[in-house]
Every structure is written in C-alpha cells, then in structure tokens.
C-alpha atoms as a PDB file:
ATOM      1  CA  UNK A   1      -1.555  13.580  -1.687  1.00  0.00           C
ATOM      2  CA  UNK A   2      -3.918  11.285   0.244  1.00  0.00           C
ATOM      3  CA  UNK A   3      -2.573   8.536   2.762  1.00  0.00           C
ATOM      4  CA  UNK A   4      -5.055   5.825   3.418  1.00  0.00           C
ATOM      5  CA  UNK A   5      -4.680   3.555   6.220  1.00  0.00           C
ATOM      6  CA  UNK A   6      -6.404   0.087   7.697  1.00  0.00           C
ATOM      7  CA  UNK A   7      -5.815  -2.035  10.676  1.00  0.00           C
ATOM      8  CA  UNK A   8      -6.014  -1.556  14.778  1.00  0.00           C
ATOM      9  CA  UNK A   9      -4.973   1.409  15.581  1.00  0.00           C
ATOM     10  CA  UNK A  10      -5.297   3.456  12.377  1.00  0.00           C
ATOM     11  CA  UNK A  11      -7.002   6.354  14.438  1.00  0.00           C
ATOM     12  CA  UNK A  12      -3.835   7.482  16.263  1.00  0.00           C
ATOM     13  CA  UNK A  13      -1.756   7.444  12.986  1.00  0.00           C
ATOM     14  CA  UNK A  14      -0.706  11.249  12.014  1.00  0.00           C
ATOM     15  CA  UNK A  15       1.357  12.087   9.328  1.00  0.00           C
ATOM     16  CA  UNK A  16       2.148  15.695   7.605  1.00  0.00           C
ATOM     17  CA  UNK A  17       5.000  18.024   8.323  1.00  0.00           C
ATOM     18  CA  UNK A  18       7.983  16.199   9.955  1.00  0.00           C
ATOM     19  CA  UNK A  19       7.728  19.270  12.928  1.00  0.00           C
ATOM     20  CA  UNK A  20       3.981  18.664  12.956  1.00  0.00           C
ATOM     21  CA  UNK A  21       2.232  15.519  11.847  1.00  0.00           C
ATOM     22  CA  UNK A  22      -1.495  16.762  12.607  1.00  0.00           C
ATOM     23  CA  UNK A  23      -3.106  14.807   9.308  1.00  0.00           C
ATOM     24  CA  UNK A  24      -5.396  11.416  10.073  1.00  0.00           C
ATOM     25  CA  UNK A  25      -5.742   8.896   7.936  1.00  0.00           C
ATOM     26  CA  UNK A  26      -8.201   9.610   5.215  1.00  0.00           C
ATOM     27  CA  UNK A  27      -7.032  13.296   5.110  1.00  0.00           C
ATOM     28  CA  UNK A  28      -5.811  14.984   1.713  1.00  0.00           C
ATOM     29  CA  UNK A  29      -3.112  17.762   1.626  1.00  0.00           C
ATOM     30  CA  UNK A  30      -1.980  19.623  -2.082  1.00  0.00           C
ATOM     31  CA  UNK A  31       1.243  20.642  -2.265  1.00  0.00           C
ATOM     32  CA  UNK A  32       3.336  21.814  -5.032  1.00  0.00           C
ATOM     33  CA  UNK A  33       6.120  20.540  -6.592  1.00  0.00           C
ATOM     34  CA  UNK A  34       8.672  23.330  -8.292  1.00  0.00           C
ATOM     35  CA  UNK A  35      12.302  22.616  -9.362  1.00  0.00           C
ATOM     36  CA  UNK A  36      13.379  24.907  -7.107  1.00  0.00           C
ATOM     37  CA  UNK A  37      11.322  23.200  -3.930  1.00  0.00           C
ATOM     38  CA  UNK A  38      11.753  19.429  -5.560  1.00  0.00           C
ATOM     39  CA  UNK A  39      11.670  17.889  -2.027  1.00  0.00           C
ATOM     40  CA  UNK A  40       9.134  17.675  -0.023  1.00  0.00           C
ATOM     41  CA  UNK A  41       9.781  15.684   3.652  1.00  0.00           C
ATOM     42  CA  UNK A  42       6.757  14.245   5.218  1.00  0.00           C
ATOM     43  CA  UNK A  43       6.744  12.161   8.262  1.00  0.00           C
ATOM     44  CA  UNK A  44       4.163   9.566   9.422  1.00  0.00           C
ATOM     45  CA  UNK A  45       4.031   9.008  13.266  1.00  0.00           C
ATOM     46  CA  UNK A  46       1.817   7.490  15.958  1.00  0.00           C
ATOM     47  CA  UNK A  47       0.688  10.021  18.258  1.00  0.00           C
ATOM     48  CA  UNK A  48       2.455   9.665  21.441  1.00  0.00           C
ATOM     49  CA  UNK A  49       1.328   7.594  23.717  1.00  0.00           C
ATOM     50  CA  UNK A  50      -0.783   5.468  21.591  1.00  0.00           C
ATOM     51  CA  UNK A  51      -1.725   1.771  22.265  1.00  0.00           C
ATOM     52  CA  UNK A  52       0.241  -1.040  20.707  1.00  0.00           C
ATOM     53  CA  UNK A  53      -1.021  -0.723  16.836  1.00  0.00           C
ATOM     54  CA  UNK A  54      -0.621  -2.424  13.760  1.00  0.00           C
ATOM     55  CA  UNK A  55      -1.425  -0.187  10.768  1.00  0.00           C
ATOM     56  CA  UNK A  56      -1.134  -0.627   7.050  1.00  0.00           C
ATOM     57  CA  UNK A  57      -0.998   2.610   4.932  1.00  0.00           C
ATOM     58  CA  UNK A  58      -0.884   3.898   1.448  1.00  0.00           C
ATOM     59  CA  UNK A  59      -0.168   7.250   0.546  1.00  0.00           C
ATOM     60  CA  UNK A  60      -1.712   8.330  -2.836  1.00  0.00           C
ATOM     61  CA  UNK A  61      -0.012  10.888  -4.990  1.00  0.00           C
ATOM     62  CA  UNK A  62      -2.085  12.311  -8.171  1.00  0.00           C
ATOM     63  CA  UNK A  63      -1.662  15.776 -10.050  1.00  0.00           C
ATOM     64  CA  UNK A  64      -3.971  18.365 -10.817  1.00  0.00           C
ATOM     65  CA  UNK A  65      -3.188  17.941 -14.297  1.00  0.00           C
ATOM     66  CA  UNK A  66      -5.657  16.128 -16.256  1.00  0.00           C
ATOM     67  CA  UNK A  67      -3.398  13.856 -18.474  1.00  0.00           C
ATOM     68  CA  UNK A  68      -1.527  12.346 -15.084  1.00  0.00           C
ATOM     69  CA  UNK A  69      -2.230   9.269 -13.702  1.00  0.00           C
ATOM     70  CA  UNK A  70      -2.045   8.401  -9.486  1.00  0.00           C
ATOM     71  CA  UNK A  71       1.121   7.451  -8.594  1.00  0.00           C
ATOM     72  CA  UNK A  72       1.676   4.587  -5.232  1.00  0.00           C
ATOM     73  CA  UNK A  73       4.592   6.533  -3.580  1.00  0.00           C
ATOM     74  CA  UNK A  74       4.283   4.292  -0.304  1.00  0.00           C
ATOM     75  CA  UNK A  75       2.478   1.163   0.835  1.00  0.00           C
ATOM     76  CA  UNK A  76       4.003  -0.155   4.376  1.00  0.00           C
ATOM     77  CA  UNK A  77       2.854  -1.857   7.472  1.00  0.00           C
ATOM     78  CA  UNK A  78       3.760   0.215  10.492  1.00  0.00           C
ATOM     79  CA  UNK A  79       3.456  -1.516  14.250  1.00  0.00           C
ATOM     80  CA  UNK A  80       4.111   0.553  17.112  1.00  0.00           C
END
C-alpha cells in the first residue's frame, strides 16, 4: 500500500495507524489481509500544527501476487 500525494503542503501529510500516523507521502507499508483480520483502519492526518495546506492524495493498493492488478482504493483532495 503506497499513498502518493501532490500540492502545498504535502510534506506535513502523515498517514498509517489511526493511533500513530508516522508515514509521509511517498512511503510504502505491506500489510496482510486474512479473513480473520479483513479490516484494516488507516488514518491520514496533517501533523499538528501544520500551515494551511491543500493536498491531493492517492493511496495505491497492489498484491504480492503476480496475477493481481493495482487497485485505486482512494483519490481525495484534503485542505487543512
């Protein structure tokens, strides 16, 4: 899972873990996906106290399996 991001501001974007959103833009996690563990929250967050921003971002999900294809789970504009 990659989330890409462009715009002013992008640098004080974070995203990850909904208790700690440490990721940047640009950054890749893996995680897996089991029946039993079929959710998987993930929160993206401006730092706090960041400037006035306007960011556009795409997070990018592909598998590790070689017959899957990348799947667009997100594209939003987020101002804060």
């Amino acid at each position: 899972m990659t989330l890409n991001c462009t715009g002013i501001g992008a640098e004080h974007l974070r995203w990850g873990s909904p208790y700690e959103p440490v990721l940047r833009c640009g950054d890749s996690v893996e995680l897996p996906f089991l029946y039993e563990i079929s959710q998987q929250p993930l929160s993206i967050v401006f730092e706090p106290n960041s400037p006035q921003s306007y960011v556009e971002y795409m997070l990018t999900v592909t598998s590790n399996s070689a017959s899957a294809a990348p799947m667009l789970i997100a594209n939003r504009d987020a101002a804060g």
